[in-house]
C-alpha atoms as a PDB file:
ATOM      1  CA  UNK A   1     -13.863  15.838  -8.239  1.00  0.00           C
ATOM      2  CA  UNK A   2     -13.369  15.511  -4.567  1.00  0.00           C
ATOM      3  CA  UNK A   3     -17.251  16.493  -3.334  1.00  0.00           C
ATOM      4  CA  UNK A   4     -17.875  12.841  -5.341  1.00  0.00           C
ATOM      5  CA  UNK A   5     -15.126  11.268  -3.038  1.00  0.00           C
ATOM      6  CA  UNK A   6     -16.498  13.181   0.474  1.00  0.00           C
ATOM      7  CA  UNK A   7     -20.479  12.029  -0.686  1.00  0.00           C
ATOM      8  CA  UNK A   8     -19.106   8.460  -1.479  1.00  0.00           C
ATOM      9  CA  UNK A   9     -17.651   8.637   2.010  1.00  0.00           C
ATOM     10  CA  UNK A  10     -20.786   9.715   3.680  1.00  0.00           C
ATOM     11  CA  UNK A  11     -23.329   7.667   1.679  1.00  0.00           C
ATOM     12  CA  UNK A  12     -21.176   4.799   2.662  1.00  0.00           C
ATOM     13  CA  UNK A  13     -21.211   5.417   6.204  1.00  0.00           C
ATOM     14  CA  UNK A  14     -25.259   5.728   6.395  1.00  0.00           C
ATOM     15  CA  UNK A  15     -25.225   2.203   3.963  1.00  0.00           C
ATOM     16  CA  UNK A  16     -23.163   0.506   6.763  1.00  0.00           C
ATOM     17  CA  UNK A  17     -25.646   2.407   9.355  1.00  0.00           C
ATOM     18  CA  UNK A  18     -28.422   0.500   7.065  1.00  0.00           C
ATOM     19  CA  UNK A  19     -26.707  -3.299   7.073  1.00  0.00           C
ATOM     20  CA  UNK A  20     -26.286  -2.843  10.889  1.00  0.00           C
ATOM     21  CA  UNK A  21     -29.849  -1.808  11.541  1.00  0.00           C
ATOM     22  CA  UNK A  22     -31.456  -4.522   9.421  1.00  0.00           C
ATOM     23  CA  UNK A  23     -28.878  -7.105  10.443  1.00  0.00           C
ATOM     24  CA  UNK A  24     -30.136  -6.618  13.922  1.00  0.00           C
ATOM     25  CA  UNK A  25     -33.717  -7.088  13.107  1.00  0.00           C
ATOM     26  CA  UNK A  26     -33.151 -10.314  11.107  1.00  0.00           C
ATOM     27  CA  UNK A  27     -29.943 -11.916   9.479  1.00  0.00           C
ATOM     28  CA  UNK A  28     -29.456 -10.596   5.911  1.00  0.00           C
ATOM     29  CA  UNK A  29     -27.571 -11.630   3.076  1.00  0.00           C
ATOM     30  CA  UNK A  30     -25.946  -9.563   0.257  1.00  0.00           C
ATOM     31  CA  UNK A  31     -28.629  -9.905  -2.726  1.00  0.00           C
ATOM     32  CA  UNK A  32     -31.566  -9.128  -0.280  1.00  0.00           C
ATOM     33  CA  UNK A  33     -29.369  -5.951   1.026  1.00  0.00           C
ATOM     34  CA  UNK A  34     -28.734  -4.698  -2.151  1.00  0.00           C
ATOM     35  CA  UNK A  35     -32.405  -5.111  -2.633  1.00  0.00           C
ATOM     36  CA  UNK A  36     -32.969  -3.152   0.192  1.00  0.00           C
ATOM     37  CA  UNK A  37     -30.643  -0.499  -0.519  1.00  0.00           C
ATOM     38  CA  UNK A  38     -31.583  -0.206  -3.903  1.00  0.00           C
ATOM     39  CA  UNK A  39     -35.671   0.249  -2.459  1.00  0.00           C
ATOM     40  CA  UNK A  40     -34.349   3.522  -0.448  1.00  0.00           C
ATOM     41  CA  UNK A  41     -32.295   4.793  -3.980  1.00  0.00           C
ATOM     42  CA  UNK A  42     -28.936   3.666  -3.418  1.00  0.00           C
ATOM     43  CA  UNK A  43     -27.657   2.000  -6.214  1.00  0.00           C
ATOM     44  CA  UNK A  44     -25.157  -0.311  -4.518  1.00  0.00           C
ATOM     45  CA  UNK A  45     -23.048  -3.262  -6.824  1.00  0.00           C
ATOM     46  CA  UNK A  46     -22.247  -6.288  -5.193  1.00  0.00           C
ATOM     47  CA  UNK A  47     -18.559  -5.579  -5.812  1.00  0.00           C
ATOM     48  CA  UNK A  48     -18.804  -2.619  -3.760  1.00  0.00           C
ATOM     49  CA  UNK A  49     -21.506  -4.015  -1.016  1.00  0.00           C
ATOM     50  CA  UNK A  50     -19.666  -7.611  -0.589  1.00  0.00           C
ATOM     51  CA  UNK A  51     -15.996  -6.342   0.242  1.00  0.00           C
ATOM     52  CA  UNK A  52     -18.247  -3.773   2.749  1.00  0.00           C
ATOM     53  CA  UNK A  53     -20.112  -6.848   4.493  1.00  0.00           C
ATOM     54  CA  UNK A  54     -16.552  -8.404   5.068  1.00  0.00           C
ATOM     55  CA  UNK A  55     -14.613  -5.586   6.578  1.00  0.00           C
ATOM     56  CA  UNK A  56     -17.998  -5.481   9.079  1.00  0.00           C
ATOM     57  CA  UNK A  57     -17.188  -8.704   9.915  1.00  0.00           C
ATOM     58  CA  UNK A  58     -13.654  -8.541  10.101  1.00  0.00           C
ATOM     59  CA  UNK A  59     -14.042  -5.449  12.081  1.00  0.00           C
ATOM     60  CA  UNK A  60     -16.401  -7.684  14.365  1.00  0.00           C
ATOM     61  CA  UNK A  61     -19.967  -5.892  13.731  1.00  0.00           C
ATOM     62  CA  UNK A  62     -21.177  -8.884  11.859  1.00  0.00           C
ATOM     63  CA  UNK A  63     -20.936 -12.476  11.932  1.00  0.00           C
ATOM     64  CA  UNK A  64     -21.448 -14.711   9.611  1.00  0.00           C
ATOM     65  CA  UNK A  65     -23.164 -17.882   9.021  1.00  0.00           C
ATOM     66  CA  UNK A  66     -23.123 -20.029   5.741  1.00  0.00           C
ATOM     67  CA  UNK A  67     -26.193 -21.892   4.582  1.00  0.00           C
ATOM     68  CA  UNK A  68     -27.532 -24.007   1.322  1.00  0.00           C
ATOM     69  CA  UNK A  69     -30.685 -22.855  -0.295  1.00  0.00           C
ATOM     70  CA  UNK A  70     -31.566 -24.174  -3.325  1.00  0.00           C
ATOM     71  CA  UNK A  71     -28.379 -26.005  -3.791  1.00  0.00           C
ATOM     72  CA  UNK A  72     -26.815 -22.444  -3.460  1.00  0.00           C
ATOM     73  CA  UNK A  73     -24.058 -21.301  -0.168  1.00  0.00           C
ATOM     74  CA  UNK A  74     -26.049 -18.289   0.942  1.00  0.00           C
ATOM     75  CA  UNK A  75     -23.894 -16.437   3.725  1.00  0.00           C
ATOM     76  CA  UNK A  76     -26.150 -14.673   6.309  1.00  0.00           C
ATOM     77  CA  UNK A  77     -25.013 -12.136   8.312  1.00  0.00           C
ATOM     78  CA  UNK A  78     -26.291 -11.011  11.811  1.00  0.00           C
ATOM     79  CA  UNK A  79     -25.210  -8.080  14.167  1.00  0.00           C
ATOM     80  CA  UNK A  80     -22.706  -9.453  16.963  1.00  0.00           C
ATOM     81  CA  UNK A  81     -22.794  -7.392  20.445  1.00  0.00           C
ATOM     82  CA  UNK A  82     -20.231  -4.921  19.196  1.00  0.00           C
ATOM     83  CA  UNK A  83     -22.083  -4.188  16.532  1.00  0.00           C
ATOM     84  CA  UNK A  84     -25.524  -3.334  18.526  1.00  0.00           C
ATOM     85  CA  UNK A  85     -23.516  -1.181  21.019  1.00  0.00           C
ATOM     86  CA  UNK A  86     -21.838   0.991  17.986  1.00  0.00           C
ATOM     87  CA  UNK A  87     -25.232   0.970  15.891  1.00  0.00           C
ATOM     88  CA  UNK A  88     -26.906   2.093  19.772  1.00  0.00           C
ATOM     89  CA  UNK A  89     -24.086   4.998  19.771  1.00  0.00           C
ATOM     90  CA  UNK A  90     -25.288   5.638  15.973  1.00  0.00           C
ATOM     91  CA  UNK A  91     -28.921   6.542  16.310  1.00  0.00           C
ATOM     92  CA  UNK A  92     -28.156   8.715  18.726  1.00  0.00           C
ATOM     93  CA  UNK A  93     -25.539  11.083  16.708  1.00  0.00           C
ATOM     94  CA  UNK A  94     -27.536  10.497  13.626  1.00  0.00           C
ATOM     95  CA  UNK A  95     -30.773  11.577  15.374  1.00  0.00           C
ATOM     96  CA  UNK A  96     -29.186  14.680  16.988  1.00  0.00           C
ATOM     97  CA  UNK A  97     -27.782  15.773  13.654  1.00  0.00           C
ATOM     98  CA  UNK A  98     -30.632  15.505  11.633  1.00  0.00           C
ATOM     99  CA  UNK A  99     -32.414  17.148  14.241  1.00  0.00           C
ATOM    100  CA  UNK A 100     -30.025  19.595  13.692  1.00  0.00           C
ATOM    101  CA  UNK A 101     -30.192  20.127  10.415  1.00  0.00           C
ATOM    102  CA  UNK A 102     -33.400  19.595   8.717  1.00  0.00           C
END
């Protein structure tokens, strides 16, 4: 059914509008985003939310930083400058359309 495909599409444009917002905040890694995510009723898998968090970095939005915790690699992301200037543009389409329609 293609309204499934077009809300996929959508809900995964306001999910990257969510990594970029926290990442900016704080670095974040994948389990705590899906936590996140998951807290505001998206029900995210890490095989969709991983490949996600590396086209943001490939696309330069995130960077990356690998760390040991608990004997474990734990890779943090954080937003670059690129990232804060697109998630800047963001808020303000977001906020005019939701303005707009609700």
């Amino acid at each position: 059914m293609k309204t499934n495909k077009y809300l996929n599409k959508i809900l995964n444009g306001l999910i990257q509008i969510h990594i970029l917002h926290h990442a900016q905040k704080t670095p974040i890694y994948g389990s705590w985003m899906i936590s996140e995510l998951k807290r505001h009723g998206y029900n995210i898998s890490p095989g969709t939310l991983y490949p996600l968090l590396h086209k943001m970095e490939k696309e330069n939005l995130l960077a990356k930083r690998i760390e040991i915790v608990e004997g474990k690699k734990r890779i943090y992301y954080s937003i670059t400058s690129q990232g804060e200037n697109l998630l800047k543009k963001l808020r303000g389409k977001v906020k005019e359309l939701f303005h707009e329609i609700i």
